[in-house]
N, C-alpha and C. Protein backbone atom coordinates (compact mmCIF):
# COMPACT_ATOMS: atom_id res chain seq x y z
N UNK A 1 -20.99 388.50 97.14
CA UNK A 1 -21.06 387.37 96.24
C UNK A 1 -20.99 387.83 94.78
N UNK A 2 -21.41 389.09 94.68
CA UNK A 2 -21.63 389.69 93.14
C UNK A 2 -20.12 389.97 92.65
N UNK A 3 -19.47 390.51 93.68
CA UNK A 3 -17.76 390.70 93.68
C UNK A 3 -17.24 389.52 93.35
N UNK A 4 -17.40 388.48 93.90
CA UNK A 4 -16.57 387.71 93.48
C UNK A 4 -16.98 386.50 92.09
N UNK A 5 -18.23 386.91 92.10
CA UNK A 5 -18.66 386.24 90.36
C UNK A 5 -17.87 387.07 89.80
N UNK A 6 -18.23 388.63 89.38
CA UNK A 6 -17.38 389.44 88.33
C UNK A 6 -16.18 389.34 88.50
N UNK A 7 -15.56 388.73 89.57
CA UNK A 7 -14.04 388.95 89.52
C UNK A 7 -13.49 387.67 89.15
N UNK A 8 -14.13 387.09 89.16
CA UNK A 8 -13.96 385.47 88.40
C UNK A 8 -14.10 385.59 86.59
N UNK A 9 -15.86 386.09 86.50
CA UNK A 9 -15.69 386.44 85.08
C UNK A 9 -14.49 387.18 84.45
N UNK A 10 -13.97 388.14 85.06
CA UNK A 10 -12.60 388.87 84.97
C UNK A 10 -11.52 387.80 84.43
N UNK A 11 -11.12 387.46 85.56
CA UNK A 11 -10.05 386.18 85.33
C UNK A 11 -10.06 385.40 84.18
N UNK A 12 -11.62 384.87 83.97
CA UNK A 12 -11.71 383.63 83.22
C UNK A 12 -11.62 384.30 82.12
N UNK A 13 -11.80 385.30 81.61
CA UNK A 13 -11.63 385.78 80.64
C UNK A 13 -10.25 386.31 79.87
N UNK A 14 -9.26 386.65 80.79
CA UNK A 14 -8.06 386.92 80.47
C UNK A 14 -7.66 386.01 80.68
N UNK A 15 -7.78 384.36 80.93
CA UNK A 15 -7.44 383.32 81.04
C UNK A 15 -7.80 382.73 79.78
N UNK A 16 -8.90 383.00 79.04
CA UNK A 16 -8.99 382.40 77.91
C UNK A 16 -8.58 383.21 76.65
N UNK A 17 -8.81 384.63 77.20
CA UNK A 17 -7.76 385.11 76.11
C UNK A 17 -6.23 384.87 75.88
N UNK A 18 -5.64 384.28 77.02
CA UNK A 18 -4.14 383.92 76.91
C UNK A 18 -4.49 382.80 76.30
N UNK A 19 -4.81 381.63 76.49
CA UNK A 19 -5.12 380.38 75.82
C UNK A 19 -5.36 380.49 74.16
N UNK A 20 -6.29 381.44 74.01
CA UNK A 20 -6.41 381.65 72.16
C UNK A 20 -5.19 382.43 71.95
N UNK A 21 -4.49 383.03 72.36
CA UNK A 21 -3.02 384.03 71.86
C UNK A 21 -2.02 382.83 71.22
N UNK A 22 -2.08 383.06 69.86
CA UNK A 22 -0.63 382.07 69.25
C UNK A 22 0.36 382.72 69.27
N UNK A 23 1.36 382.20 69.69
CA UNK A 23 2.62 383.40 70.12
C UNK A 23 3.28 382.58 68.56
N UNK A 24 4.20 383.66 68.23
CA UNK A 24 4.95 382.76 66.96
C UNK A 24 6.44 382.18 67.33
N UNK A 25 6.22 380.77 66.66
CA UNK A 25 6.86 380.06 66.41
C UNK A 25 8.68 380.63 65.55
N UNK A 26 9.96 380.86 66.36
CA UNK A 26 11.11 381.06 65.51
C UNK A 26 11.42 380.17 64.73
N UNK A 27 11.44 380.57 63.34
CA UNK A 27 12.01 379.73 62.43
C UNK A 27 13.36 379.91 61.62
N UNK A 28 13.91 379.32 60.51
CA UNK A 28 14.93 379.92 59.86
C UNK A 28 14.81 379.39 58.68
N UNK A 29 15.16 379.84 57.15
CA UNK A 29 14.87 379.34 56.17
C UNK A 29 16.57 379.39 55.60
N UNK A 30 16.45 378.64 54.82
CA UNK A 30 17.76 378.68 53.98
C UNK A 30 17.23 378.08 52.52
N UNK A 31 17.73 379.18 51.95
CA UNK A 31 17.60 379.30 50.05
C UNK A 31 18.37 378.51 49.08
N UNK A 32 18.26 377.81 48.37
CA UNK A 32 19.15 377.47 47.11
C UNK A 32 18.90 377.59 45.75
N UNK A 33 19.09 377.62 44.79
CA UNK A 33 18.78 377.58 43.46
C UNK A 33 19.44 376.45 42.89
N UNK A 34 18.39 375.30 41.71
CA UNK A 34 19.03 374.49 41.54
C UNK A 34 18.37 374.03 40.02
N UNK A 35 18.61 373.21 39.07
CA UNK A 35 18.29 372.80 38.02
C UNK A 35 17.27 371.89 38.34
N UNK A 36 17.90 370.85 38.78
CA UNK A 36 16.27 369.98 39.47
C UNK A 36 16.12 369.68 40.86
N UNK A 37 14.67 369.41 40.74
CA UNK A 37 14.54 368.87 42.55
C UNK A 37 13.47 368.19 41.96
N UNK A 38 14.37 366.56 42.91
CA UNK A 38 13.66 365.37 42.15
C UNK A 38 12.34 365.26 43.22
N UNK A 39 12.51 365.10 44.52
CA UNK A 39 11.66 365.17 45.73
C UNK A 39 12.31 366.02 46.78
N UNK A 40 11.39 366.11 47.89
CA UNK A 40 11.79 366.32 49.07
C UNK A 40 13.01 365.78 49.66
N UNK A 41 13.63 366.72 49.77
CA UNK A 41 15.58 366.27 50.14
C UNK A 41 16.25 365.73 49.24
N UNK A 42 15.73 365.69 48.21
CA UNK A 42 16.70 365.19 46.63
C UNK A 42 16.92 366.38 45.84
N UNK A 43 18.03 367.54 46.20
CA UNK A 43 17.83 368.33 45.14
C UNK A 43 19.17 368.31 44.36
N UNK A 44 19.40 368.34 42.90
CA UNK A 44 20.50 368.21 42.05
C UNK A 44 20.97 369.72 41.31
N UNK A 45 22.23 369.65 41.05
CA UNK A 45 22.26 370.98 40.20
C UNK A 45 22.42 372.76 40.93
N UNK A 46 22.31 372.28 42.43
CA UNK A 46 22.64 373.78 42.82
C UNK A 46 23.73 374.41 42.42
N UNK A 47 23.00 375.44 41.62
CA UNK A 47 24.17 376.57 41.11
C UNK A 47 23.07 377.51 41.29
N UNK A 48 23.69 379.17 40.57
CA UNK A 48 23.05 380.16 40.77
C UNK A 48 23.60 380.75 39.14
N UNK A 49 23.70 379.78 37.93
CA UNK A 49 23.95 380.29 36.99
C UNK A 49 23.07 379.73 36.07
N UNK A 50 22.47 379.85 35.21
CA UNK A 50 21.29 379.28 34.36
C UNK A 50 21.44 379.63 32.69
N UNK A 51 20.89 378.84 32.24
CA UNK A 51 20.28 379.46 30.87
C UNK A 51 18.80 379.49 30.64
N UNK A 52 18.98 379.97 29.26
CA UNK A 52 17.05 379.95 28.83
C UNK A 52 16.88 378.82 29.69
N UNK A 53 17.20 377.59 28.67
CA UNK A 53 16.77 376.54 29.06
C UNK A 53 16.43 375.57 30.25
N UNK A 54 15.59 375.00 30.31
CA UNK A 54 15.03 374.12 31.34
C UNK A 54 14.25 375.03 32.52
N UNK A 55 14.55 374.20 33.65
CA UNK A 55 13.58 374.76 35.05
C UNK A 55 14.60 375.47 35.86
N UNK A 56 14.33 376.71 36.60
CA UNK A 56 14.94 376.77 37.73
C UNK A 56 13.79 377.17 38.92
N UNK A 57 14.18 376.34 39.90
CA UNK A 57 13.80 376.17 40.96
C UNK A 57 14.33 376.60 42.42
N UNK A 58 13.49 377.42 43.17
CA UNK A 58 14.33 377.84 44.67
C UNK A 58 13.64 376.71 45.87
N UNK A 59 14.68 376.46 45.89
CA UNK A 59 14.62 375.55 47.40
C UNK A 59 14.63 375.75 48.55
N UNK A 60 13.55 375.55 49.62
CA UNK A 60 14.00 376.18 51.00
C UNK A 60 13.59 375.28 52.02
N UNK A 61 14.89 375.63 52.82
CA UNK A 61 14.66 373.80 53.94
C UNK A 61 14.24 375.17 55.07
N UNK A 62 12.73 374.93 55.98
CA UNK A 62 13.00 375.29 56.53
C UNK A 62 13.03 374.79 58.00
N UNK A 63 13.16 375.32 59.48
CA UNK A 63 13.57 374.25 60.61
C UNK A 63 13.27 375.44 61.80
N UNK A 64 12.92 374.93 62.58
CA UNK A 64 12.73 375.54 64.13
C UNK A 64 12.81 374.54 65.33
N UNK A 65 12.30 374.83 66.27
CA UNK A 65 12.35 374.36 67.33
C UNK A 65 11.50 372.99 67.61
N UNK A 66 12.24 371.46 67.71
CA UNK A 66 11.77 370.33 67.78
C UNK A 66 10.39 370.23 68.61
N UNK A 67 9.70 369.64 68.13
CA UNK A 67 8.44 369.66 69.28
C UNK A 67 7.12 370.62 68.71
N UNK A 68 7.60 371.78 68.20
CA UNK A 68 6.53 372.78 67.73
C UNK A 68 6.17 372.53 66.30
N UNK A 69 5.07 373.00 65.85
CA UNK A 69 4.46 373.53 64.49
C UNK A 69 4.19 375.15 64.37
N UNK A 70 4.46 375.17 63.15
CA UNK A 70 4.17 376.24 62.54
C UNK A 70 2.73 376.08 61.97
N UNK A 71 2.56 375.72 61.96
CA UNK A 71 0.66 375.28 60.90
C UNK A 71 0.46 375.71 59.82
N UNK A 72 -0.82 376.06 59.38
CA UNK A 72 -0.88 376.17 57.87
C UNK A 72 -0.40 378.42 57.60
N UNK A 73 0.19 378.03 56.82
CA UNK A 73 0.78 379.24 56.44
C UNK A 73 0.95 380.12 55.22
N UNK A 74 0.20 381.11 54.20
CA UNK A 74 0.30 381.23 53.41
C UNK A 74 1.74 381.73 53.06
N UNK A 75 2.24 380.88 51.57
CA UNK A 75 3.85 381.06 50.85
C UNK A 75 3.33 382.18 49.80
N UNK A 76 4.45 383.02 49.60
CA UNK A 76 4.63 383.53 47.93
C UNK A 76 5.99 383.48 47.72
N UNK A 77 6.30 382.71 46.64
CA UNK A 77 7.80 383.40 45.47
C UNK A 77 7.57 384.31 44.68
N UNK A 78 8.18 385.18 44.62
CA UNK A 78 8.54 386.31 43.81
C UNK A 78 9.45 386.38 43.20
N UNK A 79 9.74 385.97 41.63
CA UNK A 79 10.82 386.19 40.29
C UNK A 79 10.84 387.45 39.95
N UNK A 80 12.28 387.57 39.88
CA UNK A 80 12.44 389.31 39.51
C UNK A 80 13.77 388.89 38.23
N UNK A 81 13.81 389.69 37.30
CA UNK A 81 15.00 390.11 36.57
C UNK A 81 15.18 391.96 36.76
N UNK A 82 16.57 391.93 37.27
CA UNK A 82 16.85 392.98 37.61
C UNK A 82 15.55 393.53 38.66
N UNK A 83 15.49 394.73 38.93
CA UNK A 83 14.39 395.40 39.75
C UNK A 83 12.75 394.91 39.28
N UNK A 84 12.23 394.31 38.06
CA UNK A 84 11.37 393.74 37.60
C UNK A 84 10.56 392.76 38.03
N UNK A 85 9.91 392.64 38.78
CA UNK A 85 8.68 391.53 39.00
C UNK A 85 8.46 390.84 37.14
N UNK A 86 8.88 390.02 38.01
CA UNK A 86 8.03 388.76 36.19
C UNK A 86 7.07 388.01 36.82
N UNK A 87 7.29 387.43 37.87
CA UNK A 87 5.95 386.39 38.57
C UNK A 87 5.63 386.72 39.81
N UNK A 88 4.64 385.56 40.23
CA UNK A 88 4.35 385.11 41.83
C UNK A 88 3.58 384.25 41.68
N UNK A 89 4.38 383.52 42.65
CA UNK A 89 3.34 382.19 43.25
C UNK A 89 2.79 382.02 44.59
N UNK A 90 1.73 381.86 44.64
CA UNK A 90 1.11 382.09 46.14
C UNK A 90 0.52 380.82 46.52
N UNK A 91 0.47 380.12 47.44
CA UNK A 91 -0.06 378.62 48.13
C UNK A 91 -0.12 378.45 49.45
N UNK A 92 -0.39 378.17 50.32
CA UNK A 92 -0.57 377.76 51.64
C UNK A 92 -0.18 376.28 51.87
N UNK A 93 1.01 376.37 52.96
CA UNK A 93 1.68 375.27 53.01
C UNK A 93 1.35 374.98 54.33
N UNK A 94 0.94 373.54 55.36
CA UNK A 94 1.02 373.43 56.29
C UNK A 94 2.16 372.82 57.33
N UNK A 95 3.26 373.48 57.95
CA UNK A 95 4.07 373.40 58.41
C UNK A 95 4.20 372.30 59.58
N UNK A 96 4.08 370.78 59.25
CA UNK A 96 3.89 370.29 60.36
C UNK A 96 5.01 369.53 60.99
N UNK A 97 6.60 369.56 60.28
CA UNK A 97 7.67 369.17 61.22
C UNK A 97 8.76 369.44 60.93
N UNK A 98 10.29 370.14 61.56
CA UNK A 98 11.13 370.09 61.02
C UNK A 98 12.04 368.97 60.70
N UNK A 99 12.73 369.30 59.61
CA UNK A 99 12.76 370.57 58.90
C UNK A 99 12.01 370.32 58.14
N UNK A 100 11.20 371.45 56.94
CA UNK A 100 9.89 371.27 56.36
C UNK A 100 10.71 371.71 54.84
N UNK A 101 10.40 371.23 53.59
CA UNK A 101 10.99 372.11 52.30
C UNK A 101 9.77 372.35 51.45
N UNK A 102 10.16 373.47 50.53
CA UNK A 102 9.06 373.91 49.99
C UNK A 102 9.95 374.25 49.00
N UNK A 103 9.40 374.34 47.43
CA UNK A 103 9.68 374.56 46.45
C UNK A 103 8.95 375.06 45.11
N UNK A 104 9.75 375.69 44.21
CA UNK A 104 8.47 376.40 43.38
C UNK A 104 9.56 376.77 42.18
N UNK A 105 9.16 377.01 41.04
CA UNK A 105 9.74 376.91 39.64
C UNK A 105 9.82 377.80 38.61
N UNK A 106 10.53 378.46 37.87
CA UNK A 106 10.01 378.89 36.68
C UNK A 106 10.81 378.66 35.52
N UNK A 107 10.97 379.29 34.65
CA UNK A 107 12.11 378.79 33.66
C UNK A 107 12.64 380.31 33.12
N UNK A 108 14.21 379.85 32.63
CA UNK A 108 14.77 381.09 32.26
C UNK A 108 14.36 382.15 30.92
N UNK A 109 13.53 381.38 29.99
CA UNK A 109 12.45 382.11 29.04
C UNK A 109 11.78 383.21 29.70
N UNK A 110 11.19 382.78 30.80
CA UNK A 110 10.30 383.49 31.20
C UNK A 110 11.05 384.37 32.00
N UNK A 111 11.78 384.36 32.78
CA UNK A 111 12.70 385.49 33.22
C UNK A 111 13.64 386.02 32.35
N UNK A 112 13.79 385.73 31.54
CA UNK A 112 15.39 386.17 30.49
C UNK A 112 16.14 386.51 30.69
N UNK A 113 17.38 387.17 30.03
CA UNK A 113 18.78 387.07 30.43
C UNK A 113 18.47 388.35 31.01
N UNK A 114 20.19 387.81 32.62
CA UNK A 114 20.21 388.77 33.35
C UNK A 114 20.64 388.37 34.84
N UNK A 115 20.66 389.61 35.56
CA UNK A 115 20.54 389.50 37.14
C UNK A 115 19.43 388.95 37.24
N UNK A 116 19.26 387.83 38.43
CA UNK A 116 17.96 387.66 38.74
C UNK A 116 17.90 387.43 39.99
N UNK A 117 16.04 387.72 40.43
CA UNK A 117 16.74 386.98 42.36
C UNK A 117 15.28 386.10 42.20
N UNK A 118 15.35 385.64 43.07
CA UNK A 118 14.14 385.08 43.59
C UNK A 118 13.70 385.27 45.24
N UNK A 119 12.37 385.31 45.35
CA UNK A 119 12.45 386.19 47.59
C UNK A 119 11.21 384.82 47.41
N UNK A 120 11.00 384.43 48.80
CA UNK A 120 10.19 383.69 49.23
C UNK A 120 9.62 384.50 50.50
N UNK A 121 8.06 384.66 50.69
CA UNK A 121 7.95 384.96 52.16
C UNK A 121 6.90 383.99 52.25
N UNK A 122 6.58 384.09 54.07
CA UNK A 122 5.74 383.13 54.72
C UNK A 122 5.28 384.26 55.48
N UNK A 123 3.50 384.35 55.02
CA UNK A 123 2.60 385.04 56.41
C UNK A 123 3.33 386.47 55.82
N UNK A 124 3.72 387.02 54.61
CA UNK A 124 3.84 388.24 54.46
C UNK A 124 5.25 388.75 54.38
N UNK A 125 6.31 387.48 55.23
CA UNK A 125 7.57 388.35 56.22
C UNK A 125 8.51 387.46 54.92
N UNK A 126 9.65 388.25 54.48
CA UNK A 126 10.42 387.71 53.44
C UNK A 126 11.11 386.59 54.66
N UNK A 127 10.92 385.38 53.97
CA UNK A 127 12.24 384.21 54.68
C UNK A 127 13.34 384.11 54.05
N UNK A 128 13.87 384.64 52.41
CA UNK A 128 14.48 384.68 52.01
C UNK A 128 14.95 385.18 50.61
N UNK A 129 16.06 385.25 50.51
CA UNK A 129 16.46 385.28 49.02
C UNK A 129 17.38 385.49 48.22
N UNK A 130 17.65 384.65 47.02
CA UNK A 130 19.01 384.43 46.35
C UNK A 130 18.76 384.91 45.26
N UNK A 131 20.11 385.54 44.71
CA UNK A 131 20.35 386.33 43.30
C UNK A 131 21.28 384.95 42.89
N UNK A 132 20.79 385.18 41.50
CA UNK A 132 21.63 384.06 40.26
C UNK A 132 21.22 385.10 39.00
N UNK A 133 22.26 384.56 37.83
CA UNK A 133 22.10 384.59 36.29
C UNK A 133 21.48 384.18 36.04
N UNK A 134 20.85 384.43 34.93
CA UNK A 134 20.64 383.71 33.44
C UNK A 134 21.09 384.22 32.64
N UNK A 135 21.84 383.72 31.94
CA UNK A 135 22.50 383.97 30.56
C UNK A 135 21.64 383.47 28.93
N UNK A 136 22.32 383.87 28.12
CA UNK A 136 21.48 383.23 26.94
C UNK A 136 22.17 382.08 26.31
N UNK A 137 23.34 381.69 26.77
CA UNK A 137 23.48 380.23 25.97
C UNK A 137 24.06 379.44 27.36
């Protein structure tokens, strides 16, 4: 009888450790750069050429498999001119349907003229990233 309690405790236990295991969710992101983004799925102005002036913003739609969530997930953008870190933005977004967009800003002052990229990751892992200009006029 002692055999077959412990061999139950056994079971139930690698039974509930499969149950807490979150396996991850495949996703895919796709990047844009754009002058404005009025809302969610309204974005205007995609180019990858800029000046000082105004906002630029990276856009990312992202989408997986119908039916699932991704849940809450910490984001960072990372602004670079040339090899240079200029920023980061870090937030926790909760991923609850596809496709999901997320967006984040800076302006070409603050990056200045040049190569520039922008990388987005989720949970650490880069989802993406686009190189654009800024120029000075």
């Amino acid at each position: 009888m002692k055999t077959l309690a412990a061999g139950l405790t056994i079971v139930c236990a690698f039974g509930l450790a499969a149950c807490a295991t979150e396996y991850p969710v495949q996703w895919t992101a796709n990047l844009v750069t754009a002058r404005i983004v009025v809302r969610e799925g309204n974005v205007r102005g995609i180019t990858d050429v800029f000046s000082f002036e105004g906002r630029i913003f990276v856009y990312a739609t992202f989408t997986w498999e119908p039916g699932t969530r991704l849940g809450s997930q910490p984001i960072e953008v990372k602004w670079f001119n040339g090899e240079t870190l200029i920023s980061a933005q870090k937030s926790t977004v909760d991923f609850t349907k596809t496709p999901y967009y997320v967006w984040g800003s800076t302006s070409g002052t603050a990056l200045g003229a040049g190569e520039c990229r922008v990388e987005m990751y989720v949970n650490g892992k880069l989802a993406g990233r686009k190189d654009f200009t800024v120029t000075e006029r």
